[in-house]
N, C-alpha and C. Protein backbone atom coordinates (compact mmCIF):
# COMPACT_ATOMS: atom_id res chain seq x y z
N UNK A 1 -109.84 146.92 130.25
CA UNK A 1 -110.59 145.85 129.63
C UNK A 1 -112.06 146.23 129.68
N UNK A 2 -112.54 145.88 128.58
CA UNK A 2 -114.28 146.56 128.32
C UNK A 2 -114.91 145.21 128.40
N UNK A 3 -115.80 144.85 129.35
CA UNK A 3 -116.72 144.05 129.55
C UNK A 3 -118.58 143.78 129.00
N UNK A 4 -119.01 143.05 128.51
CA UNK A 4 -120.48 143.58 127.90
C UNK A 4 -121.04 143.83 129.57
N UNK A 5 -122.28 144.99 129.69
CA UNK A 5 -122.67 145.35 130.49
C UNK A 5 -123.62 144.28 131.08
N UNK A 6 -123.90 143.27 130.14
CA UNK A 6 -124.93 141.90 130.92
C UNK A 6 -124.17 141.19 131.45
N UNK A 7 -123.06 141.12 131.82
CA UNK A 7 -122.17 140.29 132.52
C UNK A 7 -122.33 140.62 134.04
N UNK A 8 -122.84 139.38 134.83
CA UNK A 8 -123.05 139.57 136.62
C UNK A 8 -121.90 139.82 137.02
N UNK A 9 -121.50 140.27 138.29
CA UNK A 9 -120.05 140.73 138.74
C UNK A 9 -119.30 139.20 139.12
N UNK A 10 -120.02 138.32 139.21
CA UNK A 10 -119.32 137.13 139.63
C UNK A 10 -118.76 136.79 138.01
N UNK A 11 -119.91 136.81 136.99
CA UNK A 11 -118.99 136.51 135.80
C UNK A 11 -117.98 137.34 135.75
N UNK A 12 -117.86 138.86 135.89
CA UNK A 12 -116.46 139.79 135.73
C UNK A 12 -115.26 139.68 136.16
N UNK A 13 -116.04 138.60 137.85
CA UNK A 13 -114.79 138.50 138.34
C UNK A 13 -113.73 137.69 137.64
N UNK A 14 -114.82 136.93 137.41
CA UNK A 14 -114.36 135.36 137.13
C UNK A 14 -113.54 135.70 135.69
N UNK A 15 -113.52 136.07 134.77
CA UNK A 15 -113.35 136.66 133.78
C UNK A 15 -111.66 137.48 134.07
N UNK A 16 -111.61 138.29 135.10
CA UNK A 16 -110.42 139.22 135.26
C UNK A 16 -109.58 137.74 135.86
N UNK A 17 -110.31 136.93 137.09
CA UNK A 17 -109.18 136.17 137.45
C UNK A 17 -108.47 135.46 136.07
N UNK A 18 -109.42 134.59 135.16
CA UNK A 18 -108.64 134.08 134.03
C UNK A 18 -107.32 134.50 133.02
N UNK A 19 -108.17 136.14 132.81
CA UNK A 19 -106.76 136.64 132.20
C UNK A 19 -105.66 136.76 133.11
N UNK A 20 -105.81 137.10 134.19
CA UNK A 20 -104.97 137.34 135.12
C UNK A 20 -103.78 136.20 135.40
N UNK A 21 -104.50 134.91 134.93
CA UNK A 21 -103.83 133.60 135.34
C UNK A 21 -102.98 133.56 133.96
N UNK A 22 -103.75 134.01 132.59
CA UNK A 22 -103.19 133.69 131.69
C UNK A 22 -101.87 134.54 131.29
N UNK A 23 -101.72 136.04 132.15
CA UNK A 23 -101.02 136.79 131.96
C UNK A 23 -99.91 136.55 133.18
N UNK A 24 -100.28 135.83 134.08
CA UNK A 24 -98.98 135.26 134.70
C UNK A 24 -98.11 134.63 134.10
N UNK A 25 -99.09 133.08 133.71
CA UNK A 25 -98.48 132.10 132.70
C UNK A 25 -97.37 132.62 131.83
N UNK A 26 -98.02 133.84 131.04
CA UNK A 26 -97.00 134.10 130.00
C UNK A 26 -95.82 134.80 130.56
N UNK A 27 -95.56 135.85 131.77
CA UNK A 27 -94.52 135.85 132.24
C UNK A 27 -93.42 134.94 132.74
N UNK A 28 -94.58 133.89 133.31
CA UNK A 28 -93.73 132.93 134.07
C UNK A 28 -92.69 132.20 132.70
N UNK A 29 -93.87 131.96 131.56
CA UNK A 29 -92.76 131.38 130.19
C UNK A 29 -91.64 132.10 129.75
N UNK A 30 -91.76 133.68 129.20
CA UNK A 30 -91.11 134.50 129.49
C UNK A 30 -89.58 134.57 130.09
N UNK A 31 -89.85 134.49 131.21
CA UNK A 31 -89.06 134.24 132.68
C UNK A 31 -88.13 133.14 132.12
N UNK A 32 -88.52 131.88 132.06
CA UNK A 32 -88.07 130.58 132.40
C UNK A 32 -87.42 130.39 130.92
N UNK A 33 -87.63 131.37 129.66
CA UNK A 33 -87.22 131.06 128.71
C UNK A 33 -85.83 132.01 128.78
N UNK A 34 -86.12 133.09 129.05
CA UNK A 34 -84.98 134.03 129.20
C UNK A 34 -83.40 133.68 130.22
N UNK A 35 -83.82 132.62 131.48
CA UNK A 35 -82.84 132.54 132.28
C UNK A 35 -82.11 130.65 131.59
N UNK A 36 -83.46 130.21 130.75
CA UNK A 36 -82.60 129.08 130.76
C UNK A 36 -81.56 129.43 129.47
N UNK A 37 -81.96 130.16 128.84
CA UNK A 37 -80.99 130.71 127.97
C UNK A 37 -79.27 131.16 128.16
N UNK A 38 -79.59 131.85 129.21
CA UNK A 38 -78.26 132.43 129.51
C UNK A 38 -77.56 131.27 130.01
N UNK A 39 -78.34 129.90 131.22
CA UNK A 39 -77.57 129.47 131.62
C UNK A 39 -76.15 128.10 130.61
N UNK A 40 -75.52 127.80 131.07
CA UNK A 40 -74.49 127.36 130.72
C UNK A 40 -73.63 126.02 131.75
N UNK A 41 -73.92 124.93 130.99
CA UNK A 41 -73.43 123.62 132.51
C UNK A 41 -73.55 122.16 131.42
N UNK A 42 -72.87 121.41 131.46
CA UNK A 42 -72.73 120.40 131.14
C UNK A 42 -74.15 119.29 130.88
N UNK A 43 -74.41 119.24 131.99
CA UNK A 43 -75.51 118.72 132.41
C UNK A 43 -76.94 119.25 131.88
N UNK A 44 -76.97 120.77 131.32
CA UNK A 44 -78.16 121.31 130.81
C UNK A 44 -78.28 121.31 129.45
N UNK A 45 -79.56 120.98 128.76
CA UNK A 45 -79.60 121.45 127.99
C UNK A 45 -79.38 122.81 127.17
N UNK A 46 -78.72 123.27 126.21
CA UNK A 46 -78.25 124.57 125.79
C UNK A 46 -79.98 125.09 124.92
N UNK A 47 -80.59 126.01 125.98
CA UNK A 47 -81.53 126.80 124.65
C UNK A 47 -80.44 127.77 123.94
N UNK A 48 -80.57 127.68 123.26
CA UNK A 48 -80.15 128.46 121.43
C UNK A 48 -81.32 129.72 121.12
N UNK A 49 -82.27 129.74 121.36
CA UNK A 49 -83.63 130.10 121.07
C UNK A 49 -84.85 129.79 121.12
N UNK A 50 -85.65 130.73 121.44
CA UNK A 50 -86.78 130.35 121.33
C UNK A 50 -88.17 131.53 121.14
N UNK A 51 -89.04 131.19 120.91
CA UNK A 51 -90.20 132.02 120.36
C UNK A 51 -91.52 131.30 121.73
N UNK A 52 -92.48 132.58 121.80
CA UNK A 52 -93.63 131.99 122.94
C UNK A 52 -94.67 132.61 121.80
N UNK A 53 -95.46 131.75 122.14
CA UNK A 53 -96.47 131.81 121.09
C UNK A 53 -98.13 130.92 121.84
N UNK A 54 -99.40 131.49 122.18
CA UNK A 54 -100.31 131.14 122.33
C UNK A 54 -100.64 129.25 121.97
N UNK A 55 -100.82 128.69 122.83
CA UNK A 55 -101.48 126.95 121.87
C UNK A 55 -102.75 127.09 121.31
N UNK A 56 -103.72 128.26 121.29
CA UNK A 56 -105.29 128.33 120.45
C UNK A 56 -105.28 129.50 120.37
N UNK A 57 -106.21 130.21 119.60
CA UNK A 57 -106.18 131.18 119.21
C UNK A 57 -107.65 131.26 120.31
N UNK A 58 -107.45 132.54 120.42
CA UNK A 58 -109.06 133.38 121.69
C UNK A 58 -109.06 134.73 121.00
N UNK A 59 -110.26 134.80 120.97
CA UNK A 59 -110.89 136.19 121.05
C UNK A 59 -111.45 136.28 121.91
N UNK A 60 -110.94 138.27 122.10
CA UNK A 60 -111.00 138.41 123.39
C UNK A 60 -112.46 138.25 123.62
N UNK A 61 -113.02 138.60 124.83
CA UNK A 61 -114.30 138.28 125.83
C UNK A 61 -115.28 137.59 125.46
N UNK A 62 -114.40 136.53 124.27
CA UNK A 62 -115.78 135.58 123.56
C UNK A 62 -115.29 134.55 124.35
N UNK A 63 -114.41 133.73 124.24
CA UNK A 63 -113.72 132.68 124.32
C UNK A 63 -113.60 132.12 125.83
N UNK A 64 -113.50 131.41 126.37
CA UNK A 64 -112.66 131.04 127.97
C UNK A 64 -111.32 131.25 127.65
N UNK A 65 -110.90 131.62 128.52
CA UNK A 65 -109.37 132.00 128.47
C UNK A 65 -108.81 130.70 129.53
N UNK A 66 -107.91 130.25 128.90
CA UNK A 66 -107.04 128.83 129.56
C UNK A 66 -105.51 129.40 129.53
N UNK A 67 -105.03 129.18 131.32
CA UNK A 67 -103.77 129.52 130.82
C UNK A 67 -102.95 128.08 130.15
N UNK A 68 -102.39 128.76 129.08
CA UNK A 68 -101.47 127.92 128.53
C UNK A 68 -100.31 128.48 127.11
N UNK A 69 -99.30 127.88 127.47
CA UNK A 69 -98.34 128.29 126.48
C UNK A 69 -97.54 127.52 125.94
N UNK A 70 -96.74 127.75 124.89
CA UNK A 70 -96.19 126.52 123.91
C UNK A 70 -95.23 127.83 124.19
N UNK A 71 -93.72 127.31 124.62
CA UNK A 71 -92.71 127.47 124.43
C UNK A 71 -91.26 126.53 123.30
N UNK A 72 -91.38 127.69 121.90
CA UNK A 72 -90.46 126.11 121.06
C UNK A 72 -88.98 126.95 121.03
């Protein structure tokens, strides 16, 4: 990841933790989309499918990065 060089190290940090949160997030959706899939029980809802897809659009190192995801 390429950072502008006027950025203080507390902004950099701050900056790596966000993506970092946002790139969990998307595993964790990932994750939770893939196993509810397989599962199978009366009581559960059946996913059929699904797509993960961003809720705003960011460009990169302009934007705040928020984790968040729309799983449909």
């Amino acid at each position: 990841m390429v950072m502008p060089a006027n950025m203080s190290g507390a902004e950099k940090r701050e900056k790596m933790r966000l993506v970092m949160l946002y790139m969990l997030a998307w595993l964790q959706a990932i994750m939770e989309a893939a196993i509810s899939s397989s599962l199978s029980h009366p009581n559960i809802v059946q996913t059929y499918t699904y797509a993960i897809r961003p809720m705003k659009d960011q460009t990169p190192m302009t934007s705040y990065i928020e984790p968040g995801l729309l799983v449909t």
